[in-house]
Protein backbone atom coordinates (compact mmCIF):
# COMPACT_ATOMS: atom_id res chain seq x y z
CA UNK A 1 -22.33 -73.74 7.66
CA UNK A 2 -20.83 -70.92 6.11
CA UNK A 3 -17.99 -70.46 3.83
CA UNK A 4 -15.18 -67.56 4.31
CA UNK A 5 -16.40 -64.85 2.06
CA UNK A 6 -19.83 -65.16 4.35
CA UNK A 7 -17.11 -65.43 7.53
CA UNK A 8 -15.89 -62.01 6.50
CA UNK A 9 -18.84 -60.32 5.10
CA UNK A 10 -20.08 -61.18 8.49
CA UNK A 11 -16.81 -59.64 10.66
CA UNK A 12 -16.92 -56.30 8.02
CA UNK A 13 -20.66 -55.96 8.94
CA UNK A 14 -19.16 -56.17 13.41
CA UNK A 15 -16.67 -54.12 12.70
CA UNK A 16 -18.52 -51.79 10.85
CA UNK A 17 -21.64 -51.60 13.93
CA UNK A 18 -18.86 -51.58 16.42
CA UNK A 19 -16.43 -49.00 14.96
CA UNK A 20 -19.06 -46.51 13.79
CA UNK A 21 -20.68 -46.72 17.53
CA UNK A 22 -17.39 -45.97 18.96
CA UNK A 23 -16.15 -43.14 16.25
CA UNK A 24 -19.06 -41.45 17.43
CA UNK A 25 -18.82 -41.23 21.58
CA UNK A 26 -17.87 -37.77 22.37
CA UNK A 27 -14.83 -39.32 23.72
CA UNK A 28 -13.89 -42.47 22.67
CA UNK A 29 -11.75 -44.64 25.20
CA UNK A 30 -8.04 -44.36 23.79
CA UNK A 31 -7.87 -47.84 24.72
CA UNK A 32 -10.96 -48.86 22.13
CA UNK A 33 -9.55 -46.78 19.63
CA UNK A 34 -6.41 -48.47 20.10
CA UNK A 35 -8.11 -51.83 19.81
CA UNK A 36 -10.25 -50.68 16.84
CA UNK A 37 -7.13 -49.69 15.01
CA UNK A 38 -5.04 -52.53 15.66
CA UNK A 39 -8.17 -55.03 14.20
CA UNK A 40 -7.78 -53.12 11.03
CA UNK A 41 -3.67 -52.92 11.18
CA UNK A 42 -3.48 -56.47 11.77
CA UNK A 43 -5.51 -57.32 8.69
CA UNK A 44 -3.93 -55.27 6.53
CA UNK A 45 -0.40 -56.44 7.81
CA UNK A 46 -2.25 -60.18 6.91
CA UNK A 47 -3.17 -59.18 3.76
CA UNK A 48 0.12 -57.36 3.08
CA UNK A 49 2.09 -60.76 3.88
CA UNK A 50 -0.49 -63.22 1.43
CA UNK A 51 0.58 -60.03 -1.03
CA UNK A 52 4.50 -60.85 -0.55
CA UNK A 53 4.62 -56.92 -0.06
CA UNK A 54 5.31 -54.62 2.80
CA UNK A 55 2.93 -52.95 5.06
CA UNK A 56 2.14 -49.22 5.09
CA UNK A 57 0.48 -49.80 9.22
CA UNK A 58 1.98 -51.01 12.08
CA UNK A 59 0.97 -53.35 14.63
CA UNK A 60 0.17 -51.07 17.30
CA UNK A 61 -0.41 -47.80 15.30
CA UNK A 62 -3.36 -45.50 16.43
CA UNK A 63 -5.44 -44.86 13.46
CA UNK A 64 -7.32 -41.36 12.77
CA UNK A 65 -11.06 -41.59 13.24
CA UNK A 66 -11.60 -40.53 10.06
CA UNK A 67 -9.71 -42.98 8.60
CA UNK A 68 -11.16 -46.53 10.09
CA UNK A 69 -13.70 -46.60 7.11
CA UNK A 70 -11.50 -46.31 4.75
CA UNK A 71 -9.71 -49.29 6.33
CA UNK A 72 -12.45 -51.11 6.78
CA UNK A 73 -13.90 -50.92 3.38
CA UNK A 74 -10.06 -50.97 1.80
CA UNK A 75 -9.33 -54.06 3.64
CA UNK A 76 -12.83 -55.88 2.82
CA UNK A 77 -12.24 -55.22 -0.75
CA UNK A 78 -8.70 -56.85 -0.54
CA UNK A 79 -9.95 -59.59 1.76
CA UNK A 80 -12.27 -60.55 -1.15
CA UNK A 81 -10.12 -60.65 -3.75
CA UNK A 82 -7.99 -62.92 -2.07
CA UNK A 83 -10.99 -65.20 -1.46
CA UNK A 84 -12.19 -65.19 -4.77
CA UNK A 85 -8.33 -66.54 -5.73
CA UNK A 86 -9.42 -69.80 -4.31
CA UNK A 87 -6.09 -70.64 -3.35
CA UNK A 88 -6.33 -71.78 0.28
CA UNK A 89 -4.30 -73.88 0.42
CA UNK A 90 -1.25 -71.89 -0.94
CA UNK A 91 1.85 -71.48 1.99
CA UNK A 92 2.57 -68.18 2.68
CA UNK A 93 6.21 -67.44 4.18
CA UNK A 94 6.42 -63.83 6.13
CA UNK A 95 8.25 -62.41 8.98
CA UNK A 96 6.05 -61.16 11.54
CA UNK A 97 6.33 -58.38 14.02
CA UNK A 98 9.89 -59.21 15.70
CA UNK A 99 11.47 -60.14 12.26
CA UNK A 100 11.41 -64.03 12.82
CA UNK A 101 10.23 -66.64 9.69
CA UNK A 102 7.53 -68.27 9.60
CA UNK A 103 4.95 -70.18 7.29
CA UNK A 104 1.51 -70.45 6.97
CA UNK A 105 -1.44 -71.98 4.90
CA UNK A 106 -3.37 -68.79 3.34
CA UNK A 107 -6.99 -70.94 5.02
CA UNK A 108 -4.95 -70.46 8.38
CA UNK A 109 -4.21 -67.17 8.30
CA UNK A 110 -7.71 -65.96 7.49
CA UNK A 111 -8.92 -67.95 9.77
CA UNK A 112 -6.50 -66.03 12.39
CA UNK A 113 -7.86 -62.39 10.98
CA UNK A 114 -10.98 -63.75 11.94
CA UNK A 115 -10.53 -65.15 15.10
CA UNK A 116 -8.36 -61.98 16.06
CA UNK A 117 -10.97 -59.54 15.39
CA UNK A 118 -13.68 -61.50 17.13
CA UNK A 119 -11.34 -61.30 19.97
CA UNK A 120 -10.15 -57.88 20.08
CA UNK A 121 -14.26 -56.88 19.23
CA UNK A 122 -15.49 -58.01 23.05
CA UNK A 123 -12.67 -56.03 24.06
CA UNK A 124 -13.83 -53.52 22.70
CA UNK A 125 -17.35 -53.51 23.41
CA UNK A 126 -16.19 -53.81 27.27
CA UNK A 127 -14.54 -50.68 26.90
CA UNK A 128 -17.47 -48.63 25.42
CA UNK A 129 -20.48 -50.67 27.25
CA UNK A 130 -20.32 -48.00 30.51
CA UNK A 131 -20.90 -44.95 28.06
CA UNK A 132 -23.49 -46.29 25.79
CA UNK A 133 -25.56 -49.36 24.40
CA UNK A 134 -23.18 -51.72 22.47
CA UNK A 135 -25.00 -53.30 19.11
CA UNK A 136 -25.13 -57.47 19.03
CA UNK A 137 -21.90 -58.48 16.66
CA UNK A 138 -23.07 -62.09 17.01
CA UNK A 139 -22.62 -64.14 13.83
CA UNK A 140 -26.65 -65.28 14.42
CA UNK A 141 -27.27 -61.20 14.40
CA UNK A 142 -25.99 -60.92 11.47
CA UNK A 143 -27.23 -64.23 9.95
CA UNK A 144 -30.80 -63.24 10.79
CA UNK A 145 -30.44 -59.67 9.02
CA UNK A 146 -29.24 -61.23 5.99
CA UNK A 147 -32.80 -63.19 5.78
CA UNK A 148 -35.03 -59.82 6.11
């Protein structure tokens, strides 16, 4: 079984296959974009919160094309710093979205980044499958590319 750095080397390398894919249609559904932006917002509001500082994206904010790898790579970076802290088990306290109070364990909210982008991912590849072939994100996928 695998560990979370491997968890989130493997969602960098899906979001990676499916962003670039859908960065380059002609015209890119505004609803994938949407989604596409919001997976990186989200972890970067996630990361922000485990920081104790404030986020410069918003939930819902549409993200330039050109800037998704910059996101993606930014956020991986940050992601596995906080990994290598070791500290899952450390509460985090944050407000989310509305303003209310909550608390979390840092293992649980990685987990949820996780999770989240899996989710938001087959949205995603719904959206785009009618204008092109959509890449395999599968964790096996990626598992068996790691052993070539």
């Amino acid at each position: 079984m695998s560990d979370l750095k491997e968890q989130f080397d493997y969602d960098h390398w899906a979001n990676r296959r499916l962003f670039t894919l859908t960065a380059g249609l002609p015209e890119p559904p505004e609803k994938a974009r949407l989604l596409a932006s919001h997976i990186l917002n989200a972890q970067r509001i996630w990361i922000s919160r485990i920081h104790e500082e404030e986020s410069p994206l918003q939930v819902w904010e549409m993200l330039p094309l050109e800037k998704w790898t910059y996101w993606l790579d930014r956020n991986r970076e940050d992601m596995r710093h906080i990994l290598n802290q070791k500290q899952g088990n450390l509460v985090v306290q944050y407000r989310n979205s509305e303003g209310l109070t909550f608390r979390s364990s840092q293992t649980d909210i990685l987990q949820h980044v996780l999770m989240h982008g899996a989710y938001h991912r087959g949205q995603i590849a719904q959206l785009i499958r009618p204008l092109t072939e959509v890449p395999y994100t599968d964790f096996i996928f990626y598992t068996r590319e790691q052993m070539e």
